[in-house]
Protein backbone atom coordinates (compact mmCIF):
# COMPACT_ATOMS: atom_id res chain seq x y z
CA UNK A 1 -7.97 26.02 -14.14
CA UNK A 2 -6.09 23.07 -13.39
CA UNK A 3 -8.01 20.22 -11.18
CA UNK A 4 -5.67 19.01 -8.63
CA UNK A 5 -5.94 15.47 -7.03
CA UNK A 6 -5.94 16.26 -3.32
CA UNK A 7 -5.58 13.66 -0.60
CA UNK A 8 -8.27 15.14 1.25
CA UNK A 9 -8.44 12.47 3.98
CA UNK A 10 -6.68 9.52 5.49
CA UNK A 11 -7.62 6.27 7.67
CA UNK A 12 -6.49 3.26 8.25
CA UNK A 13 -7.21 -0.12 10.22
CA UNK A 14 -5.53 -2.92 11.98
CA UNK A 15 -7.24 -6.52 13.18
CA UNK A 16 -7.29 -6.69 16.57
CA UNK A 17 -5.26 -9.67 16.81
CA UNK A 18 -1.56 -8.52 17.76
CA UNK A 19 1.03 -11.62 17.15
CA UNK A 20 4.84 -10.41 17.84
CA UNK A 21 8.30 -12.30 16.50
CA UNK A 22 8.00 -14.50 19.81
CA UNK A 23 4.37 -15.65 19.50
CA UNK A 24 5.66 -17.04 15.82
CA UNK A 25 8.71 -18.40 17.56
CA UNK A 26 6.07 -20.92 19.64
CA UNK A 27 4.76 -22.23 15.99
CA UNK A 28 7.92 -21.59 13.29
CA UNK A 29 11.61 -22.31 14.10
CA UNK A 30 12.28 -18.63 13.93
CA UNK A 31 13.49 -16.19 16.49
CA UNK A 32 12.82 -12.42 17.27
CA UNK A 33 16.17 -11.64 16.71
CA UNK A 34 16.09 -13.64 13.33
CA UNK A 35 13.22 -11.83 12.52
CA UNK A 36 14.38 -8.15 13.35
CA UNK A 37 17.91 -8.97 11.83
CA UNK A 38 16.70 -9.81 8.33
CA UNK A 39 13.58 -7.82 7.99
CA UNK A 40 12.98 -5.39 10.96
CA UNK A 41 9.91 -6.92 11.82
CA UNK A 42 8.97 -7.03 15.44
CA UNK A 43 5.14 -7.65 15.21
CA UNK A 44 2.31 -7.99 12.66
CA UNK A 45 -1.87 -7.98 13.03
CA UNK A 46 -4.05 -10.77 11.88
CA UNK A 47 -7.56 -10.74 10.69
CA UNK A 48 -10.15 -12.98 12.70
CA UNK A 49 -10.95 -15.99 10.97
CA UNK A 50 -14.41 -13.97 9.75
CA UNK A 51 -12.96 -10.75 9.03
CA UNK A 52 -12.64 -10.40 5.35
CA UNK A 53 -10.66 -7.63 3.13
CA UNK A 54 -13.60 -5.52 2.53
CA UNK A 55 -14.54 -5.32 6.23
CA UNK A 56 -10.78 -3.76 6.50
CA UNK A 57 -10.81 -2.14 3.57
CA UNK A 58 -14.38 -0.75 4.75
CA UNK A 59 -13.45 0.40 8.46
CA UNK A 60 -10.07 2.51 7.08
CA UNK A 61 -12.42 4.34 3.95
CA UNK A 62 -14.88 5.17 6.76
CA UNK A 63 -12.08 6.60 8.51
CA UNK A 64 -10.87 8.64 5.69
CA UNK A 65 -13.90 9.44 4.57
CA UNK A 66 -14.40 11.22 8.17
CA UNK A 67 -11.42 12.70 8.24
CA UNK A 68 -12.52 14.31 4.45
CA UNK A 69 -15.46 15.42 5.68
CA UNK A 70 -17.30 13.81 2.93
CA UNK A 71 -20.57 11.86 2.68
CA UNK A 72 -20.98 7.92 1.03
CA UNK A 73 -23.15 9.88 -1.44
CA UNK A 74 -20.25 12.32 -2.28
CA UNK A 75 -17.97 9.54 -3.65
CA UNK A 76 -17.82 8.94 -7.12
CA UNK A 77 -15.62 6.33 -7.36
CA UNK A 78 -14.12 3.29 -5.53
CA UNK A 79 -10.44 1.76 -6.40
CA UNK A 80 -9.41 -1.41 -4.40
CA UNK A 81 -5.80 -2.43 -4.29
CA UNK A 82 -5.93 -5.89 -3.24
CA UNK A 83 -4.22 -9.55 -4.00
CA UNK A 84 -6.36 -11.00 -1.22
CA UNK A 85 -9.77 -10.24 -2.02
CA UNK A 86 -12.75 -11.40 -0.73
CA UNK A 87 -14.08 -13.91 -3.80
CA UNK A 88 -12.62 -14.72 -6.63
CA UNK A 89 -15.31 -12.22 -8.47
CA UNK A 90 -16.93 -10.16 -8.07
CA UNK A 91 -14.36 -7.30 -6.98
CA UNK A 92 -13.91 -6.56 -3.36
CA UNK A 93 -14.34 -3.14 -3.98
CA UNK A 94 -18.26 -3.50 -4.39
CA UNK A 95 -18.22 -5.51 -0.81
CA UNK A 96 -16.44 -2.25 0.29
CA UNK A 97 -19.42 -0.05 -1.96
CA UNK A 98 -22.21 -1.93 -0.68
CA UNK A 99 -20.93 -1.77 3.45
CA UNK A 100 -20.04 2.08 3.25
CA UNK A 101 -23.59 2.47 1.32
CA UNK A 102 -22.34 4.24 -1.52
CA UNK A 103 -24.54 4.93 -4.41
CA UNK A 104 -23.85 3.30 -8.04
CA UNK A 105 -20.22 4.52 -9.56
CA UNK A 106 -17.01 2.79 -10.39
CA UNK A 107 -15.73 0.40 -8.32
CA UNK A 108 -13.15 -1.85 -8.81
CA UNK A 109 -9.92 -4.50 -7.90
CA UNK A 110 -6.25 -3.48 -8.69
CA UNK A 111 -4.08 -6.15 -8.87
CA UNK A 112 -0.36 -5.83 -8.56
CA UNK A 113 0.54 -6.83 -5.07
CA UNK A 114 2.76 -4.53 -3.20
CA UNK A 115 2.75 -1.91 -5.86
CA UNK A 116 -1.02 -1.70 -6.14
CA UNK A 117 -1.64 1.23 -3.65
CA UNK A 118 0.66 3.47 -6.38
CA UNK A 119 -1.09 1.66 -9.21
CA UNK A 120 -4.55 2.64 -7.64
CA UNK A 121 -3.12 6.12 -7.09
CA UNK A 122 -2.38 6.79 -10.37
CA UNK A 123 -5.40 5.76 -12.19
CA UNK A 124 -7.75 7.77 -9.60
CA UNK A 125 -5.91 10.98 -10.21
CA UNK A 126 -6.52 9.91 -14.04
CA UNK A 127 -10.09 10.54 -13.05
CA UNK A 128 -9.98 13.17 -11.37
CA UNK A 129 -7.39 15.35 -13.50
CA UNK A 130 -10.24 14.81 -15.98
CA UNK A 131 -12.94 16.15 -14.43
CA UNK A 132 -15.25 12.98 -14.52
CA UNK A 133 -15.06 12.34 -10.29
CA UNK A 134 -15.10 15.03 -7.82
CA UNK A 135 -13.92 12.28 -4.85
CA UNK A 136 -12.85 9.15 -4.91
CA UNK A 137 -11.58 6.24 -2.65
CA UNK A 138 -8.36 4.52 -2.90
CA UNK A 139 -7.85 1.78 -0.87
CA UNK A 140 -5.07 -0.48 -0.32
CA UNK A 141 -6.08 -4.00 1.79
CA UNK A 142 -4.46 -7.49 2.39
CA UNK A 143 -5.39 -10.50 4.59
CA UNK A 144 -2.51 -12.10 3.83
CA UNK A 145 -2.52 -14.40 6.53
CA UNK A 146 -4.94 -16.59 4.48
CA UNK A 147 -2.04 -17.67 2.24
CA UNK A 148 1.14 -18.06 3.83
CA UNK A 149 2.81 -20.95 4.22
CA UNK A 150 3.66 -21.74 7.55
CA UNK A 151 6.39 -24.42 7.24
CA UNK A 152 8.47 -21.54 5.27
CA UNK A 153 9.75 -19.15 7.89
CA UNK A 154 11.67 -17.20 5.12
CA UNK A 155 8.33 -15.54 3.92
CA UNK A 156 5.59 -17.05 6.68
CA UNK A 157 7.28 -14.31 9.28
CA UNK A 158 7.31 -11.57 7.01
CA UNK A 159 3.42 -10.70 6.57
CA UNK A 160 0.64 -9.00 8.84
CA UNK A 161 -3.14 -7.81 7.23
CA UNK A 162 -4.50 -4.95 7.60
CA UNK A 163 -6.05 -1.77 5.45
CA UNK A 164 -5.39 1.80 4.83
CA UNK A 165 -7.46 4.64 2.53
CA UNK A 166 -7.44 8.08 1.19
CA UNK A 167 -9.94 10.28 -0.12
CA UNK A 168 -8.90 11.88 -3.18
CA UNK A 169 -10.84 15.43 -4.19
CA UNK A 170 -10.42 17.58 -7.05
CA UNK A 171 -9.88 20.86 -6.01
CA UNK A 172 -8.08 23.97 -7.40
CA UNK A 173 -5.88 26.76 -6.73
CA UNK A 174 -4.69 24.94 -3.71
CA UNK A 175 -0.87 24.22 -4.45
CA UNK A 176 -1.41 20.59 -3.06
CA UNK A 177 -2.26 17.27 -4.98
CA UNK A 178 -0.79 14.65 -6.84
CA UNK A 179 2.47 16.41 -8.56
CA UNK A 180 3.08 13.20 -10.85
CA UNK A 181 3.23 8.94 -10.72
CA UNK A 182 5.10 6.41 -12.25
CA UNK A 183 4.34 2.93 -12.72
CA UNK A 184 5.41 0.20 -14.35
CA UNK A 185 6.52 -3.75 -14.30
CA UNK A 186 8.05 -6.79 -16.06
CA UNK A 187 6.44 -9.88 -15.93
CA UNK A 188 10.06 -11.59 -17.08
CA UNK A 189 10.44 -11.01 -13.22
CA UNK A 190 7.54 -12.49 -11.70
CA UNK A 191 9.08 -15.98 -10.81
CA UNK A 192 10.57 -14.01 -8.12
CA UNK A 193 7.45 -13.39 -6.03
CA UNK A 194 4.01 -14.83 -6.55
CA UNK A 195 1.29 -17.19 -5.35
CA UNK A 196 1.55 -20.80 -6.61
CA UNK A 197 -2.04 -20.92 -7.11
CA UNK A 198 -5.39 -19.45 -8.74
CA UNK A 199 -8.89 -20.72 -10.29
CA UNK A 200 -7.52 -20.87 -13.92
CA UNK A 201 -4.22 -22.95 -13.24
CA UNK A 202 -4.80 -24.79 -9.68
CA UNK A 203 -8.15 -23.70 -8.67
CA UNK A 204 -6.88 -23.02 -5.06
CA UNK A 205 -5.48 -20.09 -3.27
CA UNK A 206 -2.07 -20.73 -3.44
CA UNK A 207 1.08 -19.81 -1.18
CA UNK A 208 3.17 -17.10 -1.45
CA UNK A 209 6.53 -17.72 -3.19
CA UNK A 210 9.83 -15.75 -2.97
CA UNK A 211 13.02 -15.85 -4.04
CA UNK A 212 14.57 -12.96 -1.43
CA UNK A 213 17.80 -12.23 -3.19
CA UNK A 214 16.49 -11.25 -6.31
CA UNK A 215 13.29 -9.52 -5.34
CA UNK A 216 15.45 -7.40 -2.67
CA UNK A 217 17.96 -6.42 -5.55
CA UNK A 218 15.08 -5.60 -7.46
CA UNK A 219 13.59 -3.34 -5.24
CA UNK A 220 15.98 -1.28 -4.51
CA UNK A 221 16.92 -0.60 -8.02
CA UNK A 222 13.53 -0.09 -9.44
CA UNK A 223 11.94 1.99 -6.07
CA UNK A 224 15.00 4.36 -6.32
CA UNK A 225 14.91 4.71 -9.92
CA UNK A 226 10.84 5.41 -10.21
CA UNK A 227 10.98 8.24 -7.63
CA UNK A 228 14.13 9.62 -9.67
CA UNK A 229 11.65 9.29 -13.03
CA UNK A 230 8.78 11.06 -11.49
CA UNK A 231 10.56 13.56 -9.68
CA UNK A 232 12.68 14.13 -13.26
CA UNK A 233 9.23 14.25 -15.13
CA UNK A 234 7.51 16.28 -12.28
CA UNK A 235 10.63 19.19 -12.14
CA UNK A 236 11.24 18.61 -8.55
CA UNK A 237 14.18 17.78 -6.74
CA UNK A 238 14.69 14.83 -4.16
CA UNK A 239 16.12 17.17 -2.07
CA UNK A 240 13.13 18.79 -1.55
CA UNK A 241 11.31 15.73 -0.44
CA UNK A 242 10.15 16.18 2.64
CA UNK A 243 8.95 12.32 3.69
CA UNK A 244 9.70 9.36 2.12
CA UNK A 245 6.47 7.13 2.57
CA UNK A 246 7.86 3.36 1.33
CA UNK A 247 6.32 0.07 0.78
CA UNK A 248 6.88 -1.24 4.28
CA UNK A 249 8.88 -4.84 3.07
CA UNK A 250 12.74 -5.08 4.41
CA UNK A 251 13.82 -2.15 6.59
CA UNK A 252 17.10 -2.90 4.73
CA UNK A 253 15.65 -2.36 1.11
CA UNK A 254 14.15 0.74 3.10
CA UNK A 255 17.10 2.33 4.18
CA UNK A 256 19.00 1.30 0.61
CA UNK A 257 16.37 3.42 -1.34
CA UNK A 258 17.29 6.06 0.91
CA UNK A 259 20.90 5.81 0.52
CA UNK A 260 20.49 5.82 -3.05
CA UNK A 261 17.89 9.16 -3.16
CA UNK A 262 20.58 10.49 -0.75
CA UNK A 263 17.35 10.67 1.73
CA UNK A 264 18.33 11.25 5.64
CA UNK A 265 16.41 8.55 7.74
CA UNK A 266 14.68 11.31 9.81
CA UNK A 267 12.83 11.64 6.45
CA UNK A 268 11.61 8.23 6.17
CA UNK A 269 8.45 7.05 7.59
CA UNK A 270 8.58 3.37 8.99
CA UNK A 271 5.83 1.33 10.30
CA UNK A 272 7.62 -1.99 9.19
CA UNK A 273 8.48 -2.99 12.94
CA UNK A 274 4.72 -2.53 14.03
CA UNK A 275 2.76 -3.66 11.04
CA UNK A 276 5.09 -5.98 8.87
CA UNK A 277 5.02 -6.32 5.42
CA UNK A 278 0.95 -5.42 4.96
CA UNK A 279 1.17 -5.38 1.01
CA UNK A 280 -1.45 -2.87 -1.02
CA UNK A 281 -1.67 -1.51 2.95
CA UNK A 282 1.34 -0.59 3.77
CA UNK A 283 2.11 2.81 1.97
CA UNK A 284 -1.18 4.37 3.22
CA UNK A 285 -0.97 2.59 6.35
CA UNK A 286 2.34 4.56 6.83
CA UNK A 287 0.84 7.40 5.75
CA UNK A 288 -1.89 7.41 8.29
CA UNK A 289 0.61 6.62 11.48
CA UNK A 290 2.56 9.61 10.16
CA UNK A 291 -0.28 12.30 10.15
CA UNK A 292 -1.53 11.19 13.39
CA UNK A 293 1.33 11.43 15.12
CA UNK A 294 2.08 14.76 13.79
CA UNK A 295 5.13 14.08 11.93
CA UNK A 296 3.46 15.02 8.12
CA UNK A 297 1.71 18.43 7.96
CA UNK A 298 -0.47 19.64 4.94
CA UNK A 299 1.57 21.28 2.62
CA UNK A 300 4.58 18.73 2.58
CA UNK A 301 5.92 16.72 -0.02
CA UNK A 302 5.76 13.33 0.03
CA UNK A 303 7.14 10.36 -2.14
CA UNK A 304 5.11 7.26 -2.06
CA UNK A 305 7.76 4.05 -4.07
CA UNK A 306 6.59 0.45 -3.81
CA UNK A 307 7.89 -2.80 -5.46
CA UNK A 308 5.69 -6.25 -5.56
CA UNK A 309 4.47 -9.16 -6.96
CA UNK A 310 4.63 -8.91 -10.73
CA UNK A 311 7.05 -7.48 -10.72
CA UNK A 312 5.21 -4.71 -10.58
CA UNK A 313 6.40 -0.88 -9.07
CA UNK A 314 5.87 2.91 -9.06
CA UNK A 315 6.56 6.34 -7.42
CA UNK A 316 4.47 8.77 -6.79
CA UNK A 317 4.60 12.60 -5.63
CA UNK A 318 2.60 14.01 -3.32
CA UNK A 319 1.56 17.69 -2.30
CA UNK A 320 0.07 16.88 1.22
């Protein structure tokens, strides 16, 4: 019988720190109605000074892991979406092993920005589809704050930290699971959106780097188009989608997709307004704020589209 790639739990976690469009007005010449107009971003969360991606990624996984029912020694493998990791090596993801106190498995970094949440998606169904994990993390964390900068309001505005998780368990005869994923990228593209730094070309950090026009054109083609591929590949039709779960960047590329997959808004999950643009976060972030406040029920299907950093993108399908 076919293994199916549940999403058996979900959790998330925001800093504490709560810093709305007027706070960033007292430091950036910005405004809140700039902000809102261009983005619809009203507030974001930063990290503490001390609190690093794998303490994040850490508290949401604990919180999925509840919420699965499952036990650190139940996990069999660990997948870390993250461009903002805590060290340069080794991967965040053991920091996020060794806090949960999971035994030895698998545990690494995906890197591909915004789209790494789908890309870490993906390659954990791989897993499980194949019998070699029974449950596995996939995590999706930023601290962006730690790179943006702030004499840029066309990008310093636009980011908040913050992590969100799923469990993933193979189960059968259920009806629910992963349905299919796409994911892909061109790195002809990645002069659009990057960091101008790293240990191999600058040996610093870096800033993040964007040219808007071209990453929100972009976006909207590629997000629309992957959930039209996997829905194609997958036999299902986007009318039968019942949430669409985005990467939380622009609420305008947002509601573009949705014009495009002919989606109505009531379908759309958005967190952009509370959380900003959170990255590797924001899908399951989004995710999260829609189960808990009873909007997504087990048994729906949801369609996860992201575009970042690479450039790199994907779709996925979801049996909740």
């Amino acid at each position: 019988m076919k293994i199916e790639s549940v999403i058996s739990g979900v959790g998330s976690h925001l800093p504490a720190r709560r810093v709305t469009n007027d706070d960033l007005a007292k430091i950036v010449e910005t405004s809140d109605d700039w902000i809102r107009s261009r983005s619809g971003i009203g507030a974001r969360h930063f990290a503490a000074e001390g609190e690093a991606v794998s303490d994040m990624g850490a508290a949401a996984a604990r919180r999925a892991m509840a919420a699965a029912g499952v036990r650190p020694e139940d996990i069999g493998l660990i997948i870390l979406a993250t461009v903002t990791g805590d060290k340069t090596f080794p991967a965040s993801a053991v920091y996020v092993q060794e806090k949960l106190a999971v035994p030895p498995c698998p545990a690494f970094d995906v890197s591909a920005a915004c789209g790494g949440f789908i890309y870490a998606l993906s390659i954990a169904h791989k897993f499980i589809a194949a019998g070699e994990v029974r449950h596995a993390l996939v995590i999706g964390a930023e601290k962006l704050s730690c790179f943006l900068d702030w004499t840029d309001r066309a990008t310093c505005v636009l980011f908040g930290d913050g992590a969100g998780a799923v469990v993933l368990s193979g189960e059968t005869g259920t009806g629910r699971g992963v349905v299919g994923a796409h994911i892909s990228a061109d790195g002809r593209l990645a002069k659009h959106l990057y960091s101008d730094g790293g240990p191999s070309t600058t040996a610093t950090v870096g800033k993040v780097r964007m040219n808007g026009k071209e990453v929100f054109r972009n976006a909207v083609e590629n997000i629309s188009n992957s959930v039209i591929e996997v829905a194609r590949k997958s036999n299902v039709r986007l009318k039968d989608i019942d949430w669409f779960v985005p990467h939380q960047a622009n609420i305008r590329i947002i509601e573009a997709c949705a014009k495009r997959l002919d989606l109505d808004s009531e379908k759309i999950i958005v967190t952009i307004d509370r959380h900003a643009n959170t990255s590797a976060a924001s899908i399951p972030l989004a995710l999260d704020a829609g189960i808990r406040d009873g909007r997504i029920k087990r048994g729906e299907l949801l369609a996860f589209a992201a575009l970042g950093g690479g450039l790199a993108w994907g779709a996925a399908l979801v049996r909740y």
